[in-house]
N, C-alpha and C. Protein backbone atom coordinates (compact mmCIF):
# COMPACT_ATOMS: atom_id res chain seq x y z
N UNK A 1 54.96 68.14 125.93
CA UNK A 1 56.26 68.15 125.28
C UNK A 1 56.28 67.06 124.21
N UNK A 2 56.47 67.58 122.85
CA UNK A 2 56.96 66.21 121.96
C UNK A 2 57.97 65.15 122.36
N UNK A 3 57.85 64.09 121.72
CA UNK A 3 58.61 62.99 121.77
C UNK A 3 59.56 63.38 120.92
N UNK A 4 60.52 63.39 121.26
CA UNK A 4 61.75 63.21 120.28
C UNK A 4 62.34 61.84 119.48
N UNK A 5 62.02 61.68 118.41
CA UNK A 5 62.69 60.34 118.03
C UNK A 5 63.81 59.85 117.86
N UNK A 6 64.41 58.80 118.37
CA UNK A 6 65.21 57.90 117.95
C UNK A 6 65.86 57.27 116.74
N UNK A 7 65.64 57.93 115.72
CA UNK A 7 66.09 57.09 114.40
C UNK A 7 67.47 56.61 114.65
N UNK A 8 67.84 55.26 114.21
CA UNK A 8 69.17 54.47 114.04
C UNK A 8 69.35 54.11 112.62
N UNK A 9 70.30 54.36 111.73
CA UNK A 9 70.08 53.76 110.51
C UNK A 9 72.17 53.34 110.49
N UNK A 10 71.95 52.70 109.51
CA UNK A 10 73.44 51.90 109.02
C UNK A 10 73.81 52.69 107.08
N UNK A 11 74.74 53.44 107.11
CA UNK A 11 75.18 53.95 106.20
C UNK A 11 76.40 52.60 105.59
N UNK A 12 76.57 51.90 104.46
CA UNK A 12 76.77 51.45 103.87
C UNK A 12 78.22 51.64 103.68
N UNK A 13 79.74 51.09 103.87
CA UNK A 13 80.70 51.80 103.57
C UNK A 13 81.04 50.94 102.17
N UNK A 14 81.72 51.32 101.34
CA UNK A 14 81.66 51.23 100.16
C UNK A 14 81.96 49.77 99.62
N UNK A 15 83.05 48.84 100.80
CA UNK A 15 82.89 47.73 100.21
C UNK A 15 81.54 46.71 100.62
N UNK A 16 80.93 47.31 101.34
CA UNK A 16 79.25 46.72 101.78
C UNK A 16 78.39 46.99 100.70
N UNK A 17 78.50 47.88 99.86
CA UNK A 17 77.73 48.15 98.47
C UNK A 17 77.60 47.05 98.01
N UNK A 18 75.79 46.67 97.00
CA UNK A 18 75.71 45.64 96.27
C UNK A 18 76.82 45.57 95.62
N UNK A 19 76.80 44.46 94.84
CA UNK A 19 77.65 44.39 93.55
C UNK A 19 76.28 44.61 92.47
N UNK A 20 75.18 44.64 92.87
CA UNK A 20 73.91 44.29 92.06
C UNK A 20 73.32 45.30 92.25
N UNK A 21 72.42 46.04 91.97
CA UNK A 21 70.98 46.57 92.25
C UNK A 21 71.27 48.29 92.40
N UNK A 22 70.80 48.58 93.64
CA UNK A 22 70.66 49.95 93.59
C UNK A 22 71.01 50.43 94.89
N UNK A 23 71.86 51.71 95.01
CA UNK A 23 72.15 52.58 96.44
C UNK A 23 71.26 53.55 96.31
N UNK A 24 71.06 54.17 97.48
CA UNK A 24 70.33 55.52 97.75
C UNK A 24 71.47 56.33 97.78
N UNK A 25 71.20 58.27 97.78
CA UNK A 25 71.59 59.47 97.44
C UNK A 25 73.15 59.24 98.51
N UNK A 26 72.65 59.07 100.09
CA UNK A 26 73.87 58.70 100.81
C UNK A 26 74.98 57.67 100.48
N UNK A 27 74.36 56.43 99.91
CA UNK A 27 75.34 55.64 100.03
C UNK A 27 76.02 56.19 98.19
N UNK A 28 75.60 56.61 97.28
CA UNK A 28 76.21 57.27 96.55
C UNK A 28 77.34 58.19 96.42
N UNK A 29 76.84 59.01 97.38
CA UNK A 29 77.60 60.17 98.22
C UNK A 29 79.04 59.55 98.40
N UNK A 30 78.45 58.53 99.07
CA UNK A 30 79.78 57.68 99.87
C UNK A 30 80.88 57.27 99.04
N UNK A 31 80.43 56.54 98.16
CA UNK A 31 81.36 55.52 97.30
C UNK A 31 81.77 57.03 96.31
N UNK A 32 81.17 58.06 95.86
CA UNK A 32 82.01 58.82 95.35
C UNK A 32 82.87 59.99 96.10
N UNK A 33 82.80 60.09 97.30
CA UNK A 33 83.16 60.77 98.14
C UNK A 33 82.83 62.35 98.19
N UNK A 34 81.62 62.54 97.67
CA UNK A 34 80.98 63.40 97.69
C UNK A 34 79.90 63.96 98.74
N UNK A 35 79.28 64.97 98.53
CA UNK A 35 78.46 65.38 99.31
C UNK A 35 76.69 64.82 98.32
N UNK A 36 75.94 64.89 99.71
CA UNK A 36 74.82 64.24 98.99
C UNK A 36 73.82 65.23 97.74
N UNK A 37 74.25 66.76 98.40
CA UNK A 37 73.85 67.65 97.40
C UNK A 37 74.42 67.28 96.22
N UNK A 38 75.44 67.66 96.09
CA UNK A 38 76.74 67.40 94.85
C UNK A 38 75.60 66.29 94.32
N UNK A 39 75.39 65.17 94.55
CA UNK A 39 74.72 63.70 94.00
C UNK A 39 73.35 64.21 93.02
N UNK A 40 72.50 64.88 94.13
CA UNK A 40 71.64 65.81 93.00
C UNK A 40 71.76 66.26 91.96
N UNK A 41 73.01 67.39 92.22
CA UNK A 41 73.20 68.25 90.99
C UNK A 41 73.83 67.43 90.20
N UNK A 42 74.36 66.71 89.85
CA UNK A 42 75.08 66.12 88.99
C UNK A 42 73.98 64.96 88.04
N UNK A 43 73.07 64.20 89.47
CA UNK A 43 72.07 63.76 88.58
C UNK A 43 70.72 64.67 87.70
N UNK A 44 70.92 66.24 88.69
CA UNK A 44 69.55 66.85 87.94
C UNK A 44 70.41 67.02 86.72
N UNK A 45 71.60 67.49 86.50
CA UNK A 45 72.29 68.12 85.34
C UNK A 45 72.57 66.65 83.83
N UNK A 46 72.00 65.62 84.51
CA UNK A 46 72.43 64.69 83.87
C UNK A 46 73.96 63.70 83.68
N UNK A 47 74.33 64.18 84.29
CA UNK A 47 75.50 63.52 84.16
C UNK A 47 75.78 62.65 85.23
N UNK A 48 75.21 61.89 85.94
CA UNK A 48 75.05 60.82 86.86
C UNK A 48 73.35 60.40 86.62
N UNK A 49 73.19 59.13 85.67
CA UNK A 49 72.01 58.75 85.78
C UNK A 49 71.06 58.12 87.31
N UNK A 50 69.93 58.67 87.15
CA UNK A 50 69.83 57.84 88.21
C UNK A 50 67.98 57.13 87.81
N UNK A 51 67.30 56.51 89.09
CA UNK A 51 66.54 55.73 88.70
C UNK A 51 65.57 56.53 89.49
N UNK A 52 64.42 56.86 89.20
CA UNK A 52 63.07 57.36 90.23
C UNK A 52 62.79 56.52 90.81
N UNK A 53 62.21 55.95 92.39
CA UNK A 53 61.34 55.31 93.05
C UNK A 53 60.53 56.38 93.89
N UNK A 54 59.30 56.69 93.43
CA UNK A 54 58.55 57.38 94.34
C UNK A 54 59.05 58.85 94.39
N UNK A 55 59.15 59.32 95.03
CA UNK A 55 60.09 60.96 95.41
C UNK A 55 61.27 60.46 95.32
N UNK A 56 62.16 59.42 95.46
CA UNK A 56 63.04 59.45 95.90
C UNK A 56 64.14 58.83 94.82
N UNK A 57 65.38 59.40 94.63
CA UNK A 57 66.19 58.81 93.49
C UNK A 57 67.21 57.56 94.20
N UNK A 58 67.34 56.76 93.35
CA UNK A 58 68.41 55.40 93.40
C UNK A 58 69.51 55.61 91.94
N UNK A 59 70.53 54.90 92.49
CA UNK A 59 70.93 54.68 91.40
C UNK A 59 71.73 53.22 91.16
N UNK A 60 72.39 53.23 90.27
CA UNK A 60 72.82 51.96 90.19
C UNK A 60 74.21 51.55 90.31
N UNK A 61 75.08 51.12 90.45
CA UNK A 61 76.37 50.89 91.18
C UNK A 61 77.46 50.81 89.71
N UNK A 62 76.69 50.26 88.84
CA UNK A 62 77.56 50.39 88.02
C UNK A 62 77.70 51.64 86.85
N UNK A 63 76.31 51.87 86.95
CA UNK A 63 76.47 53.57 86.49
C UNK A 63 77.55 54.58 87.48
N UNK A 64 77.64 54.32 88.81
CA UNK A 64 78.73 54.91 89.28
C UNK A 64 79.86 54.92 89.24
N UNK A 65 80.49 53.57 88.90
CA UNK A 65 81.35 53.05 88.29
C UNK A 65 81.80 54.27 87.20
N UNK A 66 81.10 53.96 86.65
CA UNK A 66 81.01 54.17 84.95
C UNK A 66 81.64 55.63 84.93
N UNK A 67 80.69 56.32 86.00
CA UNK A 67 80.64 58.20 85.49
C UNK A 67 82.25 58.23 86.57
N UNK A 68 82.75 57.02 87.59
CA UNK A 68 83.95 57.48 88.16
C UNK A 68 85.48 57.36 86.63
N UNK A 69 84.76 56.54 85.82
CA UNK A 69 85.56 55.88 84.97
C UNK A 69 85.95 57.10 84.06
N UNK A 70 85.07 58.18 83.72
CA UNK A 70 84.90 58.92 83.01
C UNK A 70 85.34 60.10 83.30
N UNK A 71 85.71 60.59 84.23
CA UNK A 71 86.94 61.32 85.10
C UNK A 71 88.05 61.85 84.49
């Protein structure tokens, strides 16, 4: 029988966000109250920049800002 794993992780609520640096797709999600798909499409479509690391996209807190500003 496989092991089933345990993962524990801590999702970020929005006033825990840097003021600096970079969130991942979830904690994005979060602070715009979106879904994490939604976060994709909006960054594949361009209109939410975001940053490559590896496979995986970041972005930056004040670019979120920015695209909430733009609303």
């Amino acid at each position: 029988m496989p092991k089933i794993r345990n993962h524990s992780f801590h999702i970020r609520q929005p006033d825990e966000l840097p003021r600096t640096g970079l969130v991942n797709v979830r904690e994005a999600a979060l602070y715009l109250s979106i879904s994490a798909c939604r976060v994709y499409e909006l960054s594949n479509l361009g209109a939410l920049p975001a940053v490559k690391i590896g496979k995986s996209k970041r972005f930056r807190l004040a670019d979120l800002e920015q695209f909430v500003a733009s609303l």
